[in-house]
N, C-alpha and C. Protein backbone atom coordinates (compact mmCIF):
# COMPACT_ATOMS: atom_id res chain seq x y z
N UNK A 1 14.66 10.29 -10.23
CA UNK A 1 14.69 10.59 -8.81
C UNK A 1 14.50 9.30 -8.02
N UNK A 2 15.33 9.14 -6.87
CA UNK A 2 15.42 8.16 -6.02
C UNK A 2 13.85 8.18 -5.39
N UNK A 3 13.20 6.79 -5.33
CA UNK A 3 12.38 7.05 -4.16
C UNK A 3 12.36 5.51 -3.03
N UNK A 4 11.45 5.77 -2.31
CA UNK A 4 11.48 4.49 -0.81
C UNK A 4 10.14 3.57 -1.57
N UNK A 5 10.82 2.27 -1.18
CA UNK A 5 10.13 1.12 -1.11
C UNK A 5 9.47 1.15 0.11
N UNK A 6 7.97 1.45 0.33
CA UNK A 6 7.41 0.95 1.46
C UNK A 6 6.52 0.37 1.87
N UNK A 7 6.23 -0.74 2.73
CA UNK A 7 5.26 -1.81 3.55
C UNK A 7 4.95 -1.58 4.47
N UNK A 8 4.08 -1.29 4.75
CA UNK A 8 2.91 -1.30 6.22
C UNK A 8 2.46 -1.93 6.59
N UNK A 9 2.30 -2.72 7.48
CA UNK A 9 1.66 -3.96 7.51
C UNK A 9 1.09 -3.94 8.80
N UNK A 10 0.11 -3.94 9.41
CA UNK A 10 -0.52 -4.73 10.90
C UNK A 10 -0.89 -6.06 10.41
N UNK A 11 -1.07 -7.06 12.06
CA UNK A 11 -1.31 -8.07 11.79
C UNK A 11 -2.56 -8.85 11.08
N UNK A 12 -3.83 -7.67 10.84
CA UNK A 12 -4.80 -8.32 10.33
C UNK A 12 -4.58 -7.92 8.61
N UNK A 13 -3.85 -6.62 8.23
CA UNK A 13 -4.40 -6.31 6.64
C UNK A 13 -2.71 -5.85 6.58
N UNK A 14 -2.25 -5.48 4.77
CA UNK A 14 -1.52 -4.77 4.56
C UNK A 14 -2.02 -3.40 4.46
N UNK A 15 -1.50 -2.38 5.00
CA UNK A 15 -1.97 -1.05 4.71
C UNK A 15 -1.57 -0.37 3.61
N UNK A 16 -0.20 -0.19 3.37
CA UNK A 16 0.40 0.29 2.10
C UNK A 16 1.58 -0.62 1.85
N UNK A 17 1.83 -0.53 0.62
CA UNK A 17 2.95 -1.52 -0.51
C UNK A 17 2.74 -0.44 -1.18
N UNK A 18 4.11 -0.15 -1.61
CA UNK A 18 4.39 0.89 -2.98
C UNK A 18 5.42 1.75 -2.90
N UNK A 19 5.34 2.96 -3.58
CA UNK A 19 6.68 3.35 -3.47
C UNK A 19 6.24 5.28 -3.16
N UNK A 20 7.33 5.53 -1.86
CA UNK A 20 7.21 6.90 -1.72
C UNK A 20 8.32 7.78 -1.90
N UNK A 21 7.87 9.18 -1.90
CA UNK A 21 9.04 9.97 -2.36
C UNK A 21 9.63 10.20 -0.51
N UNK A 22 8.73 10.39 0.31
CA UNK A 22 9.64 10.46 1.99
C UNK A 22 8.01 9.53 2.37
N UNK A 23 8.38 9.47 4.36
CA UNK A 23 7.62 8.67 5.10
C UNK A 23 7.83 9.76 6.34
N UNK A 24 6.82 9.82 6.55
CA UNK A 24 6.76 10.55 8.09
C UNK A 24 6.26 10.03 9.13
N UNK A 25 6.63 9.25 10.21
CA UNK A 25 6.09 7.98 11.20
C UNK A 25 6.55 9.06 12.55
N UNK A 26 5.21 8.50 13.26
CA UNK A 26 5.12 8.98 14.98
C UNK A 26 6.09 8.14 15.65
N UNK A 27 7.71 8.74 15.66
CA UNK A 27 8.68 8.14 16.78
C UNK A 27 8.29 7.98 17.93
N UNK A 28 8.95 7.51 18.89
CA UNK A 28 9.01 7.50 20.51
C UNK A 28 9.45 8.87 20.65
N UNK A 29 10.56 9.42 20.37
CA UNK A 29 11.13 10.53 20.55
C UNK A 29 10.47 12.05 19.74
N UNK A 30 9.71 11.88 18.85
CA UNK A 30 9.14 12.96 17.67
C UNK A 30 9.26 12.11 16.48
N UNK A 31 8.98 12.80 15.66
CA UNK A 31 8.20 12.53 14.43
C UNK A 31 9.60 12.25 13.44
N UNK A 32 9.30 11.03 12.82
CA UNK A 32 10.57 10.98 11.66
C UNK A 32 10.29 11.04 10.24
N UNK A 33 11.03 11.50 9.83
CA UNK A 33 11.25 11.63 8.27
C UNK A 33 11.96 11.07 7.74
N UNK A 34 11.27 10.09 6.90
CA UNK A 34 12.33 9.43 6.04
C UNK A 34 12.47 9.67 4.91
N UNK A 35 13.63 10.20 3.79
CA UNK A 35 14.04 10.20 2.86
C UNK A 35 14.97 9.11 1.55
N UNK A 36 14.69 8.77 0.23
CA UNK A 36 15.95 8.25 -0.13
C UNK A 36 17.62 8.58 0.52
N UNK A 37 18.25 7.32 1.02
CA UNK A 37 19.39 7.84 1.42
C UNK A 37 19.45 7.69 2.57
N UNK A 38 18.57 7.30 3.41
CA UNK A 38 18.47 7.68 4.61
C UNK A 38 19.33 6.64 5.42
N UNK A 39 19.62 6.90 6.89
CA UNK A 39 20.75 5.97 7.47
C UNK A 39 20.14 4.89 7.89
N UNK A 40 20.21 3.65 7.74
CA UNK A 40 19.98 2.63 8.77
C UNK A 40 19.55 2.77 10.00
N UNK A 41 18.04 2.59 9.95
CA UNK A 41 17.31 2.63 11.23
C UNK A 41 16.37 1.40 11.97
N UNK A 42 16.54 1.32 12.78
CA UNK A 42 15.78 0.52 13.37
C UNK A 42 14.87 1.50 15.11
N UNK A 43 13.12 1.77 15.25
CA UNK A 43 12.89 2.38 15.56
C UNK A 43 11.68 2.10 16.77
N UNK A 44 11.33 2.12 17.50
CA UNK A 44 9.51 1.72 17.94
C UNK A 44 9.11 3.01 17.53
N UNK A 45 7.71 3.23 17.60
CA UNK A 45 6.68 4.20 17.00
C UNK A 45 5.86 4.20 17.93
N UNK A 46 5.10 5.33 17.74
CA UNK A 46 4.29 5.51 19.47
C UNK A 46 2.49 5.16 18.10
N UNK A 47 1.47 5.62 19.48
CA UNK A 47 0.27 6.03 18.21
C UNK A 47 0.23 6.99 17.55
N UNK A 48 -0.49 7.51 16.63
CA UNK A 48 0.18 8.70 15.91
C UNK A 48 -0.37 8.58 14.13
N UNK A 49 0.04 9.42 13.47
CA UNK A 49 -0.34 9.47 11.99
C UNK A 49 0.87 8.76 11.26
N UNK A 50 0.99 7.84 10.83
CA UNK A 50 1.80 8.21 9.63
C UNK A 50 1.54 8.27 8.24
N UNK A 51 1.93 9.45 7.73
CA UNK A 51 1.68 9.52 6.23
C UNK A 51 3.11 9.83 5.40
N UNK A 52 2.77 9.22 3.71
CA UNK A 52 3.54 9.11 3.13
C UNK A 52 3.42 9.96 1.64
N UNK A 53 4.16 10.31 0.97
CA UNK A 53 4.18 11.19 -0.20
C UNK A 53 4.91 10.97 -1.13
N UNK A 54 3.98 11.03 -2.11
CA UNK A 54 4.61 10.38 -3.41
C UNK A 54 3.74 11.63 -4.49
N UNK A 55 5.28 12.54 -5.20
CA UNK A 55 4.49 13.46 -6.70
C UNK A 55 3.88 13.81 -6.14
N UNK A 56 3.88 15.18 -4.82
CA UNK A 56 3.02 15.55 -4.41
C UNK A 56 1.31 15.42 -3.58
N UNK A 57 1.15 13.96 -3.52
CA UNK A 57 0.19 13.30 -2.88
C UNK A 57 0.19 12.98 -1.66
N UNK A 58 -0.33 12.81 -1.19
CA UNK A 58 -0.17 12.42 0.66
C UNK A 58 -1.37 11.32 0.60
N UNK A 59 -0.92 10.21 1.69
CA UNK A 59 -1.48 9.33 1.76
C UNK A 59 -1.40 8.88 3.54
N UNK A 60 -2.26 8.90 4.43
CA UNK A 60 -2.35 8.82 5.65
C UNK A 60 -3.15 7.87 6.40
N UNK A 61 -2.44 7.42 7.53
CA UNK A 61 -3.33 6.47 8.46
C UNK A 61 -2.82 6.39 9.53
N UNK A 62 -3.66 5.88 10.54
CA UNK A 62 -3.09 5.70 11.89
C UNK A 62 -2.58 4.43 12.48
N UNK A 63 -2.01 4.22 13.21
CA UNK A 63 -1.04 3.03 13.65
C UNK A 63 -1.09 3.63 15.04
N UNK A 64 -1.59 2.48 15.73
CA UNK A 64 -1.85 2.39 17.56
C UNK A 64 -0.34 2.27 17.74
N UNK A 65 0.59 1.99 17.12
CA UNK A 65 2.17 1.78 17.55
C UNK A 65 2.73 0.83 16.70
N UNK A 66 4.11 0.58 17.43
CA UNK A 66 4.61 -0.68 16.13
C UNK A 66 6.04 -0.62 16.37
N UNK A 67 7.25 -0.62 15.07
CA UNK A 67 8.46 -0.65 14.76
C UNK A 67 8.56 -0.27 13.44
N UNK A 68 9.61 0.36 12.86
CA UNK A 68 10.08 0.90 11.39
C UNK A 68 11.49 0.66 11.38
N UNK A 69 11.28 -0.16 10.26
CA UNK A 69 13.10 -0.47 9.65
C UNK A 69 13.34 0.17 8.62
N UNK A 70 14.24 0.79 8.88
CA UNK A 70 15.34 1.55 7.56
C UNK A 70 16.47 0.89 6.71
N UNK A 71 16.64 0.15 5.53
CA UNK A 71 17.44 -0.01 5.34
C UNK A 71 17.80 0.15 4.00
N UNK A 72 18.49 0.69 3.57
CA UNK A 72 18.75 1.02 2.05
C UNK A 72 17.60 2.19 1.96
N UNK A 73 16.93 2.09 0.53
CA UNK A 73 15.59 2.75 0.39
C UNK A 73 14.39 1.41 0.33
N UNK A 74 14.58 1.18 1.55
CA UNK A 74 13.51 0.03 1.80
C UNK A 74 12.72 0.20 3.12
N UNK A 75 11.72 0.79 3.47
CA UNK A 75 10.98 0.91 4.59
C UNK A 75 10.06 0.13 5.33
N UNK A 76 10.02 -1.06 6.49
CA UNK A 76 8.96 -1.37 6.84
C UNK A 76 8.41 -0.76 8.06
N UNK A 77 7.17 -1.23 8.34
CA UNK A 77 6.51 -0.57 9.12
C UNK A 77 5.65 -2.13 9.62
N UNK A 78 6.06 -2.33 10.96
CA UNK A 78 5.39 -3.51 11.49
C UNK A 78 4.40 -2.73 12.47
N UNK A 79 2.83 -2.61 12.78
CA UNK A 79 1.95 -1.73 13.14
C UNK A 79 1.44 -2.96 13.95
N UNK A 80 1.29 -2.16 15.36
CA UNK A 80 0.32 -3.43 16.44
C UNK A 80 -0.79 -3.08 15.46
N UNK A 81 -1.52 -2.40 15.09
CA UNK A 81 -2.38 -2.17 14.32
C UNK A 81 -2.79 -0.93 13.75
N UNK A 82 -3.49 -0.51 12.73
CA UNK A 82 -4.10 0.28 12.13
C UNK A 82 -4.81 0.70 10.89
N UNK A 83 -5.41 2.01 10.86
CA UNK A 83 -6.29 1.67 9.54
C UNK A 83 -5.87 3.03 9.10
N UNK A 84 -6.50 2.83 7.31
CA UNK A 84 -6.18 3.77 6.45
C UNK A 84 -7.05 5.26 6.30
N UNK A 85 -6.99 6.23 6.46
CA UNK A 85 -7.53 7.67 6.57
C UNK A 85 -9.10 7.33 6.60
N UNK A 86 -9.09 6.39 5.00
CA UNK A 86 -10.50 6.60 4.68
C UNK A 86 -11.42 5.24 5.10
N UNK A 87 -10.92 4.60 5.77
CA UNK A 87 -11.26 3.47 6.39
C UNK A 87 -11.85 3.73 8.15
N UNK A 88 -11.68 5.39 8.47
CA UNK A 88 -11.99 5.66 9.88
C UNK A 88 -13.38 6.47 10.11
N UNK A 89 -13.97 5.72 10.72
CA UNK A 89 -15.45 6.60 11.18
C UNK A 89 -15.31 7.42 12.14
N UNK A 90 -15.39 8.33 12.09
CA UNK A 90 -15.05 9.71 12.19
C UNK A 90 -16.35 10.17 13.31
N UNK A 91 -17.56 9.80 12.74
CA UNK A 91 -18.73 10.09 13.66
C UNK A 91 -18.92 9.23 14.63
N UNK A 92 -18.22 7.91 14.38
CA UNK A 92 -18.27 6.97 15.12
C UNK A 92 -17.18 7.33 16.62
N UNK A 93 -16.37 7.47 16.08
CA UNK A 93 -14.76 8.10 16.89
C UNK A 93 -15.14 9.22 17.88
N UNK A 94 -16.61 10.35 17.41
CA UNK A 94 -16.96 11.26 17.86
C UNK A 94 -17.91 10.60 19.30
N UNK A 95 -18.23 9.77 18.84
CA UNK A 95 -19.48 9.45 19.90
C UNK A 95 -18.58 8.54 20.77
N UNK A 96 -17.76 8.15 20.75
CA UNK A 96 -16.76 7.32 21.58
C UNK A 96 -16.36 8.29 22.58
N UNK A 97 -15.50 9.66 21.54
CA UNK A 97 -15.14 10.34 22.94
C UNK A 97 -16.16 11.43 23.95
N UNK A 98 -17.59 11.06 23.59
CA UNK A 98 -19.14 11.70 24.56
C UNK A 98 -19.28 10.46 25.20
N UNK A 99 -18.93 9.41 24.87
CA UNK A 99 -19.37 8.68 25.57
C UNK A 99 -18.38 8.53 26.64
N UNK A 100 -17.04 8.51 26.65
CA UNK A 100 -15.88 8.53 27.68
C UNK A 100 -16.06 9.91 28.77
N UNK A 101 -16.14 11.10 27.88
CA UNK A 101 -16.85 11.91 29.13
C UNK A 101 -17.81 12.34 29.71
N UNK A 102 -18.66 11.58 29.59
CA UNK A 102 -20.14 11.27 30.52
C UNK A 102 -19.48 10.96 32.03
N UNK A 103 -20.16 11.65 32.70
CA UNK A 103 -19.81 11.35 34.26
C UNK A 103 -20.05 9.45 34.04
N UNK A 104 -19.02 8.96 35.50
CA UNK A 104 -19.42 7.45 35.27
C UNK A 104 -19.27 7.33 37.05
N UNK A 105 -18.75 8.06 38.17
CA UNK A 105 -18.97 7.88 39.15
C UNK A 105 -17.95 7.60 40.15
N UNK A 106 -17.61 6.34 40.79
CA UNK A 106 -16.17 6.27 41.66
C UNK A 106 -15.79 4.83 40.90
N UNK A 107 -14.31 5.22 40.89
CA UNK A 107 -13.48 4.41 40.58
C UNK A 107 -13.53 4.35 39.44
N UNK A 108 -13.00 5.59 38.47
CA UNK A 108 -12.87 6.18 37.37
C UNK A 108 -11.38 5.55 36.80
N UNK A 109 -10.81 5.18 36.06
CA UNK A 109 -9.38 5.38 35.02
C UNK A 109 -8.71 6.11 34.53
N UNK A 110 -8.96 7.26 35.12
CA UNK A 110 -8.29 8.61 34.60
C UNK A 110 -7.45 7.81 33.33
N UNK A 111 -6.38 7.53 33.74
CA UNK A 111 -5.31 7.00 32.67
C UNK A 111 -5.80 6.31 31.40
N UNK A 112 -6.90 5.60 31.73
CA UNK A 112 -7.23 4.83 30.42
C UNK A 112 -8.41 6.14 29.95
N UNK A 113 -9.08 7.03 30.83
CA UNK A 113 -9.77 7.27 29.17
C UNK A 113 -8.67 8.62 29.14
N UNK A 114 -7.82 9.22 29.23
CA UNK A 114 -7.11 10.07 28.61
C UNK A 114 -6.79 9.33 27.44
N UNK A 115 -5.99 8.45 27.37
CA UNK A 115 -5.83 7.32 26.55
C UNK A 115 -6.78 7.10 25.53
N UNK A 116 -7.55 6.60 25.91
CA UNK A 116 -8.10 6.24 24.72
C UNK A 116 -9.17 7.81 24.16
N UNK A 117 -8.86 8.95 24.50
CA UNK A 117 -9.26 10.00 24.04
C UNK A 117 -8.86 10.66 23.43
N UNK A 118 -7.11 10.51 23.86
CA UNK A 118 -6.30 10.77 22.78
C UNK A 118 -6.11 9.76 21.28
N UNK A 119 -6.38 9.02 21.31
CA UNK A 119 -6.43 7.87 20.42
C UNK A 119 -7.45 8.28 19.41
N UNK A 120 -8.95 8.58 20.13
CA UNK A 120 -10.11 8.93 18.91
C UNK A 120 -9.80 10.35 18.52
N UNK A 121 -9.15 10.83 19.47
CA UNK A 121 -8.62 12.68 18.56
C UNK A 121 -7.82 12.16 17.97
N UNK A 122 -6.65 11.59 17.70
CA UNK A 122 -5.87 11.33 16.67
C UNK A 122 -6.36 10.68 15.30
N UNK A 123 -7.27 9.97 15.29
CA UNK A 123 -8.06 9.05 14.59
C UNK A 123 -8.65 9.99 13.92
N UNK A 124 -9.41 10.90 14.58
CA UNK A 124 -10.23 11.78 13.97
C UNK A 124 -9.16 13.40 13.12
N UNK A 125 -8.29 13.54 13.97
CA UNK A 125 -7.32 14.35 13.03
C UNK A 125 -6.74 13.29 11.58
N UNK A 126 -6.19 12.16 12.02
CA UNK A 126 -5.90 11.39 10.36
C UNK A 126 -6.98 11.28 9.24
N UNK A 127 -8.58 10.94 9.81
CA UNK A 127 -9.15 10.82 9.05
C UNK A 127 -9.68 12.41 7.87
N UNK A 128 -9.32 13.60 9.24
CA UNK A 128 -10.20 14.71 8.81
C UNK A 128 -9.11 15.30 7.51
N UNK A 129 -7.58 14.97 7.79
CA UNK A 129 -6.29 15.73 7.05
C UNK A 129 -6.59 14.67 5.69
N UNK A 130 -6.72 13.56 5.69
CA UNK A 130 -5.95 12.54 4.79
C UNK A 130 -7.32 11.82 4.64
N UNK A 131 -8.61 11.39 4.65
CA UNK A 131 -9.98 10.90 4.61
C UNK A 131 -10.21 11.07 3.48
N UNK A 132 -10.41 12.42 3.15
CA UNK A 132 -11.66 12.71 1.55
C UNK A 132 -10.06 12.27 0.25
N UNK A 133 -8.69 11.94 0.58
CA UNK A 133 -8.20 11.93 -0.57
C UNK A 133 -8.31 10.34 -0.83
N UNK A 134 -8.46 10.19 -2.22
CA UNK A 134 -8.14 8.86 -2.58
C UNK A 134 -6.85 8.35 -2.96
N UNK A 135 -6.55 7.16 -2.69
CA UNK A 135 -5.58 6.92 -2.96
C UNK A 135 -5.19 6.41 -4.75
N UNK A 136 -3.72 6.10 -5.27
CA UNK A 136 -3.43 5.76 -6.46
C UNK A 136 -4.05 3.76 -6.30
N UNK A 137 -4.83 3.84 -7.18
CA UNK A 137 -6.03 2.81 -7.08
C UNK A 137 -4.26 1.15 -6.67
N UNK A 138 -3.43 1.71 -7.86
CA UNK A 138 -2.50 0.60 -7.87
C UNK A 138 -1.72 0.05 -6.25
N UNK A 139 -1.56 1.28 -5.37
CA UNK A 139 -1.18 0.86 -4.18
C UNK A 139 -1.97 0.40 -3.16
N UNK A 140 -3.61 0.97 -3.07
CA UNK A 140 -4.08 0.34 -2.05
C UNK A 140 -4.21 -0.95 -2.88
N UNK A 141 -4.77 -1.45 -3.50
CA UNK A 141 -4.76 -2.48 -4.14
C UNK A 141 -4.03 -3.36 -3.80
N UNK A 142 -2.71 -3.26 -3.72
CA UNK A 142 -1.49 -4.30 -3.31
C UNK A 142 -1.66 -4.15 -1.85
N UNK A 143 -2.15 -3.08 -1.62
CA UNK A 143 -2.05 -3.06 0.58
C UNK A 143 -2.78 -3.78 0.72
N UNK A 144 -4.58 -3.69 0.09
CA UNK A 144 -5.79 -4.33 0.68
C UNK A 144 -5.83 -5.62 0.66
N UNK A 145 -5.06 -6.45 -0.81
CA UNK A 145 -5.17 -7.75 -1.51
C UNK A 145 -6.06 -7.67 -1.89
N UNK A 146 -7.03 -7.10 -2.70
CA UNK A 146 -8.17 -7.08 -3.34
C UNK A 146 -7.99 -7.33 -4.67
């Protein structure tokens, strides 16, 4: 069976190197699926989950945004940044968004803390779906450089 070559990368760590059976990345437009075979893409990505599956496994993390290239069965994923399921504090993420809605008084940001509220709910949905699984020791390995 055909499967995708894929790289994740933000600018501070690799996230994943290895190989999946599809890729599911947060488009601009909705959510994409990538399969062996798939057409030549070139894409931006909003914030969002993306997770990947390989033999029935799922493997997940979040990406504040980025770009995804399609070409052949070769996938990258250039990420302004992000981290891996089990790499997200979760209680930490929780007290971020009590602390954003605490009254704060005049001359509020509406826009920025929707924003960044949606950001720790997303964080906290990747970590809660995709957190307790571990990954195949051989791929984070090549993501982390360890």
């Amino acid at each position: 069976m055909k499967r995708l070559s894929v790289t994740v990368v933000a600018p501070e760590k690799v996230l994943f190197s290895g190989e999946a059976d599809i890729v599911v990345a947060p488009g601009e437009l909705g959510e994409l699926g990538i399969l062996p075979g798939h057409a030549p893409l070139l894409t931006s990505l909003k914030p969002g989950a993306l997770f990947l599956r390989l033999d029935g496994d799922e493997w997940g993390m979040y990406l504040s945004g980025g770009f995804m290239e399609v070409l052949g069965d070769h996938v990258k994923v250039l990420a302004d940044s992000g981290d891996r399921a089990e790499e997200i504090d979760i209680e930490g993420e929780r007290e971020r968004i009590k602390e954003l809605i605490r009254p704060k008084g005049e001359g509020v940001d509406m826009a920025r803390i929707r924003s960044e509220m949606a950001r720790a709910l997303a964080r906290i949905r990747v970590a809660e779906r995709w957190g307790r699984r571990r990954s195949r020791p051989e791929d984070y390995r090549r993501g982390s450089g360890r």
